[in-house]
C-alpha atoms as a PDB file:
ATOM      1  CA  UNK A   1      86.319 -58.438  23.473  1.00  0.00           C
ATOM      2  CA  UNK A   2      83.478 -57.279  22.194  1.00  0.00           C
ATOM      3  CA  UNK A   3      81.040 -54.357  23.574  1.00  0.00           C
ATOM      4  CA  UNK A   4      77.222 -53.927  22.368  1.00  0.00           C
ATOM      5  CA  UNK A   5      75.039 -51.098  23.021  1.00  0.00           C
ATOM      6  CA  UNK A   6      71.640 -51.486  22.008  1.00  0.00           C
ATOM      7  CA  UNK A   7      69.684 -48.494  20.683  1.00  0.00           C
ATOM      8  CA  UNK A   8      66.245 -48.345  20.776  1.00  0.00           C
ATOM      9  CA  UNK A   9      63.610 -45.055  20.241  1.00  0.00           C
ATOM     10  CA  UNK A  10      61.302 -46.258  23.610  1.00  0.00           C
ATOM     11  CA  UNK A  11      62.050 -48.347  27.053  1.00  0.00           C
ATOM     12  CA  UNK A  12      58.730 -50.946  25.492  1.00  0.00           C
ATOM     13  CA  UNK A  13      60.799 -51.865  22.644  1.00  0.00           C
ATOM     14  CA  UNK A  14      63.984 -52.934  24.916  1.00  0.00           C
ATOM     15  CA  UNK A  15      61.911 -54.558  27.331  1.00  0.00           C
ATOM     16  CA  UNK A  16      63.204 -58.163  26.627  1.00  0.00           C
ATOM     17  CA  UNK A  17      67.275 -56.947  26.351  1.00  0.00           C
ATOM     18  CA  UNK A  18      69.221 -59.539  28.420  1.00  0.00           C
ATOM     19  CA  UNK A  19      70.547 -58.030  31.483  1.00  0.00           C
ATOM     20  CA  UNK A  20      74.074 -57.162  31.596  1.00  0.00           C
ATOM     21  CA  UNK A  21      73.597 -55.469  28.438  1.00  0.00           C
ATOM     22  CA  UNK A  22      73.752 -51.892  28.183  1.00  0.00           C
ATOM     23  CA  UNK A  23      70.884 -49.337  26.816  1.00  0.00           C
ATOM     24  CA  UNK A  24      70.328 -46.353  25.295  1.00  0.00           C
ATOM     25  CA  UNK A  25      66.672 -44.724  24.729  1.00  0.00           C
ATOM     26  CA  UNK A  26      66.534 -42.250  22.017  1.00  0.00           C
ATOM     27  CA  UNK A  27      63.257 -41.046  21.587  1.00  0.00           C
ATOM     28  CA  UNK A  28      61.598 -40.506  18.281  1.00  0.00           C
ATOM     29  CA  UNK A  29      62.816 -39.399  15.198  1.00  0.00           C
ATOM     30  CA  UNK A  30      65.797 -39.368  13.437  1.00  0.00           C
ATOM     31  CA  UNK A  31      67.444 -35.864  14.852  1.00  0.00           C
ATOM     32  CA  UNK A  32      66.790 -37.214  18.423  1.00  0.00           C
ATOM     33  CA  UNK A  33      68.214 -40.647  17.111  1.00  0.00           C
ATOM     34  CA  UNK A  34      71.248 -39.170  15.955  1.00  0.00           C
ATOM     35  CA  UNK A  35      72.101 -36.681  18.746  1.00  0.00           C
ATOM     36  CA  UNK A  36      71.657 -39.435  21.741  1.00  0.00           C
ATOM     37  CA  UNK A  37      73.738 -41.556  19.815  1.00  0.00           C
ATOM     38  CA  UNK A  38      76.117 -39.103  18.923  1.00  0.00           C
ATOM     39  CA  UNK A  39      76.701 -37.852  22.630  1.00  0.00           C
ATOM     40  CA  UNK A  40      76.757 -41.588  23.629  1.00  0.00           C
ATOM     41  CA  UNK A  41      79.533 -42.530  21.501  1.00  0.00           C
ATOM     42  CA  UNK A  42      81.261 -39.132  22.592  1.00  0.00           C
ATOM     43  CA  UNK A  43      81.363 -40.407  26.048  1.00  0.00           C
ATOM     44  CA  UNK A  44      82.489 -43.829  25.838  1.00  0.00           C
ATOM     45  CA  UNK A  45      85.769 -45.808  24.700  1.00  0.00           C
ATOM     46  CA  UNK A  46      84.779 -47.122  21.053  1.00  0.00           C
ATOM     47  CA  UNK A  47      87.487 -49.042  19.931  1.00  0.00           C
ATOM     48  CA  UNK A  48      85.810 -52.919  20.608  1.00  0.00           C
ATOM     49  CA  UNK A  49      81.643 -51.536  20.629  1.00  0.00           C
ATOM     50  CA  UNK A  50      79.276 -52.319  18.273  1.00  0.00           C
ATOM     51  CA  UNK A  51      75.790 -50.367  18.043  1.00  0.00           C
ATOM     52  CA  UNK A  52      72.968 -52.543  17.797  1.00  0.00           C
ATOM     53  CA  UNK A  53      69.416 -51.067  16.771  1.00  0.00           C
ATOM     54  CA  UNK A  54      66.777 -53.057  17.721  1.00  0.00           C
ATOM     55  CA  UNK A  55      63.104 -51.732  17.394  1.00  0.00           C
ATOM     56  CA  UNK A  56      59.569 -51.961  15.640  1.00  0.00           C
ATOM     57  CA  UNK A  57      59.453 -51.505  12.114  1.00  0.00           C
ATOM     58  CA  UNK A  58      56.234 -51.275   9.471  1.00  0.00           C
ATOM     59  CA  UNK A  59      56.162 -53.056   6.363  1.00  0.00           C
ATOM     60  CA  UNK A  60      55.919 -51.339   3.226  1.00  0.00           C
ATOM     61  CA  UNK A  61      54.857 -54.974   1.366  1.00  0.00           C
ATOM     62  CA  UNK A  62      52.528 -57.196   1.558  1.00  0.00           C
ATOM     63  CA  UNK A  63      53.457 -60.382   3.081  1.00  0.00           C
ATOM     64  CA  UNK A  64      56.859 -59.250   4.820  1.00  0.00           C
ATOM     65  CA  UNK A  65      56.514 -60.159   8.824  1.00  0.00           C
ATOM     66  CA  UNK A  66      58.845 -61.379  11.454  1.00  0.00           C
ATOM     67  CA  UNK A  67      62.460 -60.061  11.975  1.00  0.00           C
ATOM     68  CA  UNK A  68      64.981 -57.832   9.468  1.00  0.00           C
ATOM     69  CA  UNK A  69      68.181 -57.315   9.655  1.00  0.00           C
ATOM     70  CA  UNK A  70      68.680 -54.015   7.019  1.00  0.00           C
ATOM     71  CA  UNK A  71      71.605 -53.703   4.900  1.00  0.00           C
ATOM     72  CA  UNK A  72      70.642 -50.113   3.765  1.00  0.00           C
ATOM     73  CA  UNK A  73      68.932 -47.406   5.433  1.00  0.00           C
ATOM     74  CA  UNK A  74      67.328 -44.589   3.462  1.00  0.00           C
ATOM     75  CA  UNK A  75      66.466 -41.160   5.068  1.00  0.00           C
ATOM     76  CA  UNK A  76      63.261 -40.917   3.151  1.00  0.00           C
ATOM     77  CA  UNK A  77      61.853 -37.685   4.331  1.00  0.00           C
ATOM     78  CA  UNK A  78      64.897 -35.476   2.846  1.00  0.00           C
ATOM     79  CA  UNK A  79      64.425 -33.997  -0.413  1.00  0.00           C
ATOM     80  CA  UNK A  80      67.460 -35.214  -2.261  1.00  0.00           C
ATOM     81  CA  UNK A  81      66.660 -34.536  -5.947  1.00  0.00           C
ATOM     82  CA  UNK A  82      66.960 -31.224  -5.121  1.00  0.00           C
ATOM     83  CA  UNK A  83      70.446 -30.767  -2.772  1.00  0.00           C
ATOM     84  CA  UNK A  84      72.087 -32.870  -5.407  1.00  0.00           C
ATOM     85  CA  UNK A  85      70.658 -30.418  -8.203  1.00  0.00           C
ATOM     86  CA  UNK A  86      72.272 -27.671  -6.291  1.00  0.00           C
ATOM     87  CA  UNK A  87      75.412 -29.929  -6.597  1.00  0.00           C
ATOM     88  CA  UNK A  88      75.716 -31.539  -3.269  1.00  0.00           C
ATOM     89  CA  UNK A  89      75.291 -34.954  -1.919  1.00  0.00           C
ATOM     90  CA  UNK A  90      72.548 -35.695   0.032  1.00  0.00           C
ATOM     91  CA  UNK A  91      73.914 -39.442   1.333  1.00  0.00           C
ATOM     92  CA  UNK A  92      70.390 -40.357   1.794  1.00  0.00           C
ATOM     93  CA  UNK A  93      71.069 -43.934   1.487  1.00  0.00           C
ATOM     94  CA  UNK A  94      73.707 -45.321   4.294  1.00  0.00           C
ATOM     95  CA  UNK A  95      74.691 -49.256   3.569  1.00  0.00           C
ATOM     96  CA  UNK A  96      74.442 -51.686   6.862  1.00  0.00           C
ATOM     97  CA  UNK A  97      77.249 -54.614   7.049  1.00  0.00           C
ATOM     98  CA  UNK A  98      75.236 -57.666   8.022  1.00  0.00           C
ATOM     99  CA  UNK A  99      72.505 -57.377   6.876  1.00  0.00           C
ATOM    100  CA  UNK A 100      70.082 -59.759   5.198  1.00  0.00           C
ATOM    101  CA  UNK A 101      69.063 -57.340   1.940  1.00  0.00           C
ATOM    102  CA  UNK A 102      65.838 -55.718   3.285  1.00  0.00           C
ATOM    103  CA  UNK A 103      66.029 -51.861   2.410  1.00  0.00           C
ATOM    104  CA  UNK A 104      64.975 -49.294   5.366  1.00  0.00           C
ATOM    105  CA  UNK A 105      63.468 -46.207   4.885  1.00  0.00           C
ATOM    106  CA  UNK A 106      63.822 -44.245   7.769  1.00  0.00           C
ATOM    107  CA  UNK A 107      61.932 -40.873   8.096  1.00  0.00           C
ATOM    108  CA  UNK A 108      60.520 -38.361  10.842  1.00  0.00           C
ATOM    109  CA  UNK A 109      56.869 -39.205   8.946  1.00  0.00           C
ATOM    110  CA  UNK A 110      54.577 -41.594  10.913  1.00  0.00           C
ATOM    111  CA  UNK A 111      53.481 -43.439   7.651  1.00  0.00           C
ATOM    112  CA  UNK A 112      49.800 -44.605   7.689  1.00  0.00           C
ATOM    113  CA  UNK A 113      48.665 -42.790   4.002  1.00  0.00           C
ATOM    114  CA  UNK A 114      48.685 -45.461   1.498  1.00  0.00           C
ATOM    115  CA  UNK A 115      50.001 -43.154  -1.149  1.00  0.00           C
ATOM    116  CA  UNK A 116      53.339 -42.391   0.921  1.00  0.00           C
ATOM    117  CA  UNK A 117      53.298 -46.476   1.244  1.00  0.00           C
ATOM    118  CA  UNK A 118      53.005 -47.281  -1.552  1.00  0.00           C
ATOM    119  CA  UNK A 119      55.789 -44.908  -2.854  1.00  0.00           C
ATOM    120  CA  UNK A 120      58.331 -45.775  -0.055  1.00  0.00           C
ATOM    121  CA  UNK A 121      57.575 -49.322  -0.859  1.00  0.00           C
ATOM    122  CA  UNK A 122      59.044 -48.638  -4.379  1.00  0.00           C
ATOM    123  CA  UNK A 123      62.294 -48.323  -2.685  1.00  0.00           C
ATOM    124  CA  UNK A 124      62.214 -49.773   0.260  1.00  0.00           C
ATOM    125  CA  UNK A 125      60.547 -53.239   2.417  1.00  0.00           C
ATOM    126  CA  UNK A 126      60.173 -51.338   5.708  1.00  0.00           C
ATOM    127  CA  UNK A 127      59.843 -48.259   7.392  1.00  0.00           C
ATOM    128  CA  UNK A 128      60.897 -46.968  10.592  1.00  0.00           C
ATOM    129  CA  UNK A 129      61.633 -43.219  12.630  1.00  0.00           C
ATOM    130  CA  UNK A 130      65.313 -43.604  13.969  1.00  0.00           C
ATOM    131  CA  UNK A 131      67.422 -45.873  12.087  1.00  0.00           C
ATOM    132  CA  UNK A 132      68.900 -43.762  10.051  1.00  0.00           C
ATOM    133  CA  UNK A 133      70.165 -41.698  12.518  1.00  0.00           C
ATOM    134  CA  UNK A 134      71.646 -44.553  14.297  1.00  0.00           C
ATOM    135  CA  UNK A 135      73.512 -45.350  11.234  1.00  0.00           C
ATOM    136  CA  UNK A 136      74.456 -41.771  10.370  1.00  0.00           C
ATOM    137  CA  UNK A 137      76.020 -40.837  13.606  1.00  0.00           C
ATOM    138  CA  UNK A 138      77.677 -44.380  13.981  1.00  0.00           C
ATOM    139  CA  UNK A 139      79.369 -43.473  11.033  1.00  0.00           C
ATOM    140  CA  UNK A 140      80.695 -40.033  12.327  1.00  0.00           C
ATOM    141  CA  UNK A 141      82.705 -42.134  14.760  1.00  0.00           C
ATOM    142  CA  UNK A 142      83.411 -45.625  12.966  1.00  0.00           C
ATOM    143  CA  UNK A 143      81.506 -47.671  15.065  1.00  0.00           C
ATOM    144  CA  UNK A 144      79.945 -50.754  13.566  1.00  0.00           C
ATOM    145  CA  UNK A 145      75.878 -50.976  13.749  1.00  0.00           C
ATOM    146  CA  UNK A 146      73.899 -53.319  13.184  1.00  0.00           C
ATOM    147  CA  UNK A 147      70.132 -52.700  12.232  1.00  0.00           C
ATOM    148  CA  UNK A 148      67.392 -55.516  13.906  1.00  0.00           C
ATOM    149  CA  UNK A 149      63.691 -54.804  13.358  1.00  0.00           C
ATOM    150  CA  UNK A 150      60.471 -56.623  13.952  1.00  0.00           C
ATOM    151  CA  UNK A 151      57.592 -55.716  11.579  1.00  0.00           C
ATOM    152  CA  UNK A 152      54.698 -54.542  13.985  1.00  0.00           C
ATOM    153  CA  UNK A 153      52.148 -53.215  11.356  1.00  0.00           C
ATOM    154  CA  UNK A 154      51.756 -52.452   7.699  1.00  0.00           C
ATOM    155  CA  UNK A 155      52.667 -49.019   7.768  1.00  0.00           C
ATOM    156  CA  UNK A 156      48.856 -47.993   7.313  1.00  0.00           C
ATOM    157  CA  UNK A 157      45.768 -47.483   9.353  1.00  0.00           C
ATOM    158  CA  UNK A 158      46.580 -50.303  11.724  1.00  0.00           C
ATOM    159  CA  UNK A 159      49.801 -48.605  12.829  1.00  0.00           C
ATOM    160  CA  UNK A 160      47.835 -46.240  14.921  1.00  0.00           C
ATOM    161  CA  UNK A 161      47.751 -50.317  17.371  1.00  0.00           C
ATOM    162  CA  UNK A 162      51.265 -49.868  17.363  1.00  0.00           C
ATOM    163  CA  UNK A 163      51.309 -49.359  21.393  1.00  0.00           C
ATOM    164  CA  UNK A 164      49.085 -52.949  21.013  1.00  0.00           C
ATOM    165  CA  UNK A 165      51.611 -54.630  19.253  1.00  0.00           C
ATOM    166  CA  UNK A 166      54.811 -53.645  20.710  1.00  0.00           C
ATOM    167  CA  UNK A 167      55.462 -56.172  22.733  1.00  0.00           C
ATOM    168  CA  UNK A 168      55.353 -59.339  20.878  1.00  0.00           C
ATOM    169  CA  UNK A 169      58.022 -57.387  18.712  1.00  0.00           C
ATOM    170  CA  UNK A 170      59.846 -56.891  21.626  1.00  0.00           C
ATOM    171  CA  UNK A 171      59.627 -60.379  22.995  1.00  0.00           C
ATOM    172  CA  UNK A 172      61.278 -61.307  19.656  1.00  0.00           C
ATOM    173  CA  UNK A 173      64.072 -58.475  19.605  1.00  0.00           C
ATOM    174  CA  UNK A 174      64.674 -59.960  23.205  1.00  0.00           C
ATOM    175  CA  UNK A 175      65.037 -63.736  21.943  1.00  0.00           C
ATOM    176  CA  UNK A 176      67.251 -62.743  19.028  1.00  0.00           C
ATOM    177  CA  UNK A 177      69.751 -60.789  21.306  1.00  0.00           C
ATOM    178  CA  UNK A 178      69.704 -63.604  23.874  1.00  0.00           C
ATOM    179  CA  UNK A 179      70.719 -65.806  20.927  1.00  0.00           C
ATOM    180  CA  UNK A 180      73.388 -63.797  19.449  1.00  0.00           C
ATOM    181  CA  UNK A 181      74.899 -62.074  22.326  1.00  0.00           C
ATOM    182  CA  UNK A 182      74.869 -64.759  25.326  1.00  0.00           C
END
C-alpha cells in the first residue's frame, strides 16, 4: 500500500493537507530542502512511500496561473557552464515522473528582478526555493516524488505579497491532495 509524505518549505503552505497524512516542514532553500528530506528518508522504511512536494510557486510567464505538476526541476542558481568546463557534471536539471511538462527552476534566489525573470523564464515556466532539493535527495534514496505547485505571484515586485497570497494556494494544494489521496 501506498505511503505519502508531503514536503513543504512552511506550516502556511500545508495548512489544507488532509489529516491522517503525514508532514514534513523544510524551511527555505534548497540545502535546508535537501537535508530535512534527506534525514527523513534516513529514518523511515521507504520501500511503498512516495514524496509529494506541494508548495507556492512564481511564474516566470505571463499568463501561467493555477496548479503545476513539474516534470523537470532545474537548480538555477548553480553555475554549471563552468563545473562542466572543468569536466564534471553539474546534474542541474533532475526529470519528475508525472508530471504535466511545466519546467521548474529551483534556486536559493528570491526572484523579484525582472532581468533574472526574464532569463529563468527562457528555461523554465516557474520558479520556486526547495524543489530541487526535494528531488535531489529523493533520488539519493529511490523514492518517487512528485512535484505540485500553485502559482502565487509573478516572480516580480508583487512577490514581496507572497505572505498575502499563501493561502488561497494552499486551499488549492489542500483540494488537490484530498482528491488524489482520499
Amino acid at each position: 500500500m501506498t505511503e505519502y509524505l508531503v514536503v513543504s518549505a512552511f506550516r502556511a503552505e500545508a495548512k489544507y493537507v488532509p489529516e491522517g497524512i503525514p508532514v514534513l516542514l523544510t524551511g527555505i532553500g534548497k540545502t535546508a530542502a535537501a537535508v530535512a528530506v534527506s534525514k527523513a528518508l534516513a529514518e523511515r522504511d521507504t520501500r511503498d512511500l512516495v514524496v509529494l512536494n506541494v508548495g507556492t510557486t512564481g511564474a516566470l510567464r505571463a499568463g501561467l496561473t493555477g496548479l503545476y505538476l513539474p516534470s523537470e526541476v532545474i537548480n538555477h542558481d548553480l553555475n554549471a557552464e563552468a563545473i562542466r568546463a572543468l569536466g564534471l557534471d553539474p546534474r542541474e536539471s533532475l526529470q519528475v515522473e508525472g508530471g504535466d511538462g511545466t519546467v521548474l527552476a529551483s534556486g536559493d534566489v528570491f526572484v523579484t528582478d525582472p532581468v533574472i525573470r526574464a532569463r529563468l523564464a527562457e528555461r523554465a515556466h516557474l520558479v520556486d526555493m526547495e524543489a530541487y532539493g526535494v528531488v535531489f535527495a529523493c533520488r539519493q534514496f529511490g523514492v518517487p516524488v512528485r512535484l505540485v505547485k500553485h502559482v502565487s505571484d509573478s516572480a516580480d515586485e508583487a512577490a514581496m505579497d507572497w505572505p498575502a497570497q499563501v493561502d488561497a494556494s494552499a486551499r488549492v494544494l489542500g483540494e488537490w491532495l484530498q482528491a488524489e489521496l482520499t
